[in-house]
Protein backbone atom coordinates (compact mmCIF):
# COMPACT_ATOMS: atom_id res chain seq x y z
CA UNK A 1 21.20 3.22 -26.11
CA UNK A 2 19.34 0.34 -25.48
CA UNK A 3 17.21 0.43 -21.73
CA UNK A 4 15.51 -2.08 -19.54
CA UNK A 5 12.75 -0.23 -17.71
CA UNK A 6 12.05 -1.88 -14.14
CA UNK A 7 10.79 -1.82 -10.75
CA UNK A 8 14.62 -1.63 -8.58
CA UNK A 9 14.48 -0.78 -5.18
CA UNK A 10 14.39 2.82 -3.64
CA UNK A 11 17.66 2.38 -2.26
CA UNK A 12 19.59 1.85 -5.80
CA UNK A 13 17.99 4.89 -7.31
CA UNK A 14 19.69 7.48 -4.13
CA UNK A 15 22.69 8.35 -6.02
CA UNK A 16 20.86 9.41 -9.40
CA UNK A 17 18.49 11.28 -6.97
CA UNK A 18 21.38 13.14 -5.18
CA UNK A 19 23.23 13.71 -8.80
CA UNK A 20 20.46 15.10 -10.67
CA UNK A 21 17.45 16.53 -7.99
CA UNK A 22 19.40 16.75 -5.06
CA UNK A 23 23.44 17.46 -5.51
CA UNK A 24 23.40 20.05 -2.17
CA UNK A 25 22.36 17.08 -0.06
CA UNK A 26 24.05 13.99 0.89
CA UNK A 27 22.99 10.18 -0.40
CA UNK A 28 21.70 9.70 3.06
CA UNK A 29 19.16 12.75 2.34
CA UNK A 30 17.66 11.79 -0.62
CA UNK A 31 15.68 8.78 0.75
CA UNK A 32 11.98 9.33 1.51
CA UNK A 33 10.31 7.94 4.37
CA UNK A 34 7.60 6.29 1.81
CA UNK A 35 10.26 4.36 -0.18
CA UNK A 36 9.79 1.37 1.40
CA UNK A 37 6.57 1.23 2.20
CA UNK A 38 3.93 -1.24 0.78
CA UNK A 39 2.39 -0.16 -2.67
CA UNK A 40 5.48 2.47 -3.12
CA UNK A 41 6.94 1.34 -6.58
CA UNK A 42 10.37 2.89 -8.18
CA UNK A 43 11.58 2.46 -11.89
CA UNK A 44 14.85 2.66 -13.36
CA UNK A 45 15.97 2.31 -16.75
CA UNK A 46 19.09 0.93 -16.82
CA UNK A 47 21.50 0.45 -19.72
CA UNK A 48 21.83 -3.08 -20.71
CA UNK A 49 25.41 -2.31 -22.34
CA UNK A 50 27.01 -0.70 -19.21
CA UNK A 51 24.66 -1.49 -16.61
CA UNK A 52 24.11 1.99 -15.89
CA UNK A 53 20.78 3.09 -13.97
CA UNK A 54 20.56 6.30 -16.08
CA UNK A 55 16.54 7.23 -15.01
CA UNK A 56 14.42 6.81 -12.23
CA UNK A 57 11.44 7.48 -10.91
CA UNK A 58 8.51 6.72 -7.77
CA UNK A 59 4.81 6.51 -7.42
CA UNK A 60 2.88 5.88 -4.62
CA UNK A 61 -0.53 6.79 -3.11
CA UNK A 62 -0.74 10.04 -1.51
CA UNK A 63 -3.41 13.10 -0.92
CA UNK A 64 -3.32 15.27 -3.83
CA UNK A 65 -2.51 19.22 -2.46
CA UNK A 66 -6.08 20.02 -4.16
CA UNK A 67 -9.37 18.49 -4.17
CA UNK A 68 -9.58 15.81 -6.93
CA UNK A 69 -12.98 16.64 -7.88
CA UNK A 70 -11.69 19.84 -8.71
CA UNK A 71 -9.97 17.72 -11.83
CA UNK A 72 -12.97 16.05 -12.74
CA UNK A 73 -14.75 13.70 -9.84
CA UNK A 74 -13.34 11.72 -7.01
CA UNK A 75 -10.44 9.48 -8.15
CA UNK A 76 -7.70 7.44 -5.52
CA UNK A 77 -4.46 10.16 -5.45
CA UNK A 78 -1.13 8.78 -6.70
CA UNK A 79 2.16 10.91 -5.97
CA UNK A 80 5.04 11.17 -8.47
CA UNK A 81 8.33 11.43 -6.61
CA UNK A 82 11.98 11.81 -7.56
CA UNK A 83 11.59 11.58 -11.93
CA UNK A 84 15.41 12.23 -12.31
CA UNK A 85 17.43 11.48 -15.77
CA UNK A 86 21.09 11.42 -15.79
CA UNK A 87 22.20 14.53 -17.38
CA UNK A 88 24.31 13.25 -20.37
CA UNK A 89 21.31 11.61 -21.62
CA UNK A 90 18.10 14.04 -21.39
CA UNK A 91 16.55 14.63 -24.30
CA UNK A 92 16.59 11.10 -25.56
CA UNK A 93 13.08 9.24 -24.36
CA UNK A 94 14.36 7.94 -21.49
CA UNK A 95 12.69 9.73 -18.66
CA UNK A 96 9.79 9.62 -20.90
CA UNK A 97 9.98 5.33 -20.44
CA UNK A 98 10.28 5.73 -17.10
CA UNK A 99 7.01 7.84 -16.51
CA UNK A 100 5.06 5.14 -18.77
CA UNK A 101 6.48 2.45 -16.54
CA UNK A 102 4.67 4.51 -13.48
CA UNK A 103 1.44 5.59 -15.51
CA UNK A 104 1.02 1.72 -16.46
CA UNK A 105 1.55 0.70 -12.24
CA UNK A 106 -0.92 3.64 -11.06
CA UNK A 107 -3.43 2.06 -14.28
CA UNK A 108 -2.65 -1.41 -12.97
CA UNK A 109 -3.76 -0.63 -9.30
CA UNK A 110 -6.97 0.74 -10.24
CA UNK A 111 -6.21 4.39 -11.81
CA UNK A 112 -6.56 7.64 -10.14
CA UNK A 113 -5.67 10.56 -10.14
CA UNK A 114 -1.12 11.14 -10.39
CA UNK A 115 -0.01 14.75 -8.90
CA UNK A 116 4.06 15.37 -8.90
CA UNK A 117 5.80 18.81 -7.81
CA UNK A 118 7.54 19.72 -10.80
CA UNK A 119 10.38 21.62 -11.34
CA UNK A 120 9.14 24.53 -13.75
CA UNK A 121 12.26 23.31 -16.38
CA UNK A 122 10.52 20.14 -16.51
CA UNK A 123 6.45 21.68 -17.16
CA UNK A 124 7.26 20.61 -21.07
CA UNK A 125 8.01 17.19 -20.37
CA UNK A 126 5.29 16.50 -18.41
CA UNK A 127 2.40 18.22 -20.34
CA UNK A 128 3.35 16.29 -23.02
CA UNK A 129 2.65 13.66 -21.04
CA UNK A 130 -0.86 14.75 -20.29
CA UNK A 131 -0.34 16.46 -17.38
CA UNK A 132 -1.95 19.88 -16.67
CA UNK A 133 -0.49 22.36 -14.18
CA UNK A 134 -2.71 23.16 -10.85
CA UNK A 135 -2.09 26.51 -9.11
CA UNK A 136 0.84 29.10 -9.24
CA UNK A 137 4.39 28.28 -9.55
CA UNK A 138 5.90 28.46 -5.77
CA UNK A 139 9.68 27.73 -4.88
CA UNK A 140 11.32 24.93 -2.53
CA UNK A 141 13.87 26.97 -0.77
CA UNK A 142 17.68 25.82 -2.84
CA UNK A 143 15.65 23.45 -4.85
CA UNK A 144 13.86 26.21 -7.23
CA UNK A 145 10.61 26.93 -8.81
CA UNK A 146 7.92 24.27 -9.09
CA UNK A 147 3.83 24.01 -9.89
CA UNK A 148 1.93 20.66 -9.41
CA UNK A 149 1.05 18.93 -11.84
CA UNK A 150 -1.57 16.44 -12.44
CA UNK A 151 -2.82 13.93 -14.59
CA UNK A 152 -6.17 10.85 -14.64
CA UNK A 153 -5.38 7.78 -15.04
CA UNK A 154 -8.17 5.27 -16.13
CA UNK A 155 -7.58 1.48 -14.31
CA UNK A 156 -6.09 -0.83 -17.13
CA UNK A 157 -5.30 1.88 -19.66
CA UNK A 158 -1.95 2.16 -20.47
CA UNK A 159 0.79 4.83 -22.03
C-alpha cells in the first residue's frame, strides 16, 4: 500500500476514531475538546490509491499524570491521543508512520516529554517505539485495560 502521512484536520479523522477506539459511541462523541485548539496537531495516513484515511493519530501539550522528573528531569508534557489503525491493515507499519509523524512535531516544537493512555493490546507497539510503561494497568469503564505510557523526546531529533 502506498501512504501519504499528514497533518488533516481533527474533524476527518472522527470516523476512524469511532470505527476502531470508539465503535459504542457515536461520530459526534469521538471529538475532543482539544482538537481544535492551537498547537493540537493530527496525522493521517491516507492511501494514495483509494484515498482512504486508514491511520490516525493526535499530539498536543498536556500535564503528564506523573511528575516528569520522575522520567528523568523537567521536560514540556506532550499528550498522545486517539492512535487508531483501520483494522484490515494492522500489522503493516502504518500506525507505526503515523507515530513518527507525531514524534517528529513534538521534536520540532522543542521536545518533551510524550505520555498516551494505552490500551494494554497496544503496550508492544509502543515500547517498540521507545516508550516505557508508568504505573499499573487500570481500566476505562467499556473501553478496557490501559497503562500510560511515556516516552523523551529531544528538540530536533527525529524517528
Amino acid at each position: 500500500m502506498d501512504i501519504a502521512i499528514g497533518l488533516i484536520p481533527a474533524a476527518a479523522s472522527y470516523q476512524l476514531r469511532q470505527a476502531v477506539l470508539r465503535p459504542h459511541q457515536r461520530i459526534d462523541e469521538v471529538g475532543d475538546k482539544v482538537d481544535d485548539e492551537p498547537g493540537t496537531a493530527t496525522f493521517g495516513a491516507t492511501d494514495r490509491a483509494s484515498g482512504a484515511l486508514v491511520a490516525v493519530g493526535t499530539v498536543f501539550r498536556e500535564a503528564a499524570p506523573f511528575d516528569p522528573a520522575q522520567a528523568g528531569g523537567p521536560a514540556a508534557t506532550w499528550h498522545l491521543r486517539w492512535m487508531a489503525t483501520r483494522h484490515d491493515v494492522q500489522g503493516q507499519g502504518i500506525g507505526s508512520m503515523v507515530l513518527n509523524a507525531a514524534l517528529d512535531h513534538v521534536a520540532a516544537e522543542s521536545g518533551g516529554l510524550l505520555w498516551c493512555n494505552a490500551r494494554v493490546g497496544a503496550i508492544g507497539f509502543y515500547e517498540r517505539a521507545g516508550f516505557s510503561a508508568w504505573g499499573d494497568v487500570w481500566v476505562i469503564p467499556g473501553i478496557g485495560p490501559h497503562v500510560v505510557m511515556w516516552r523523551r523526546i529531544e528538540t530536533g531529533t527525529t524517528t
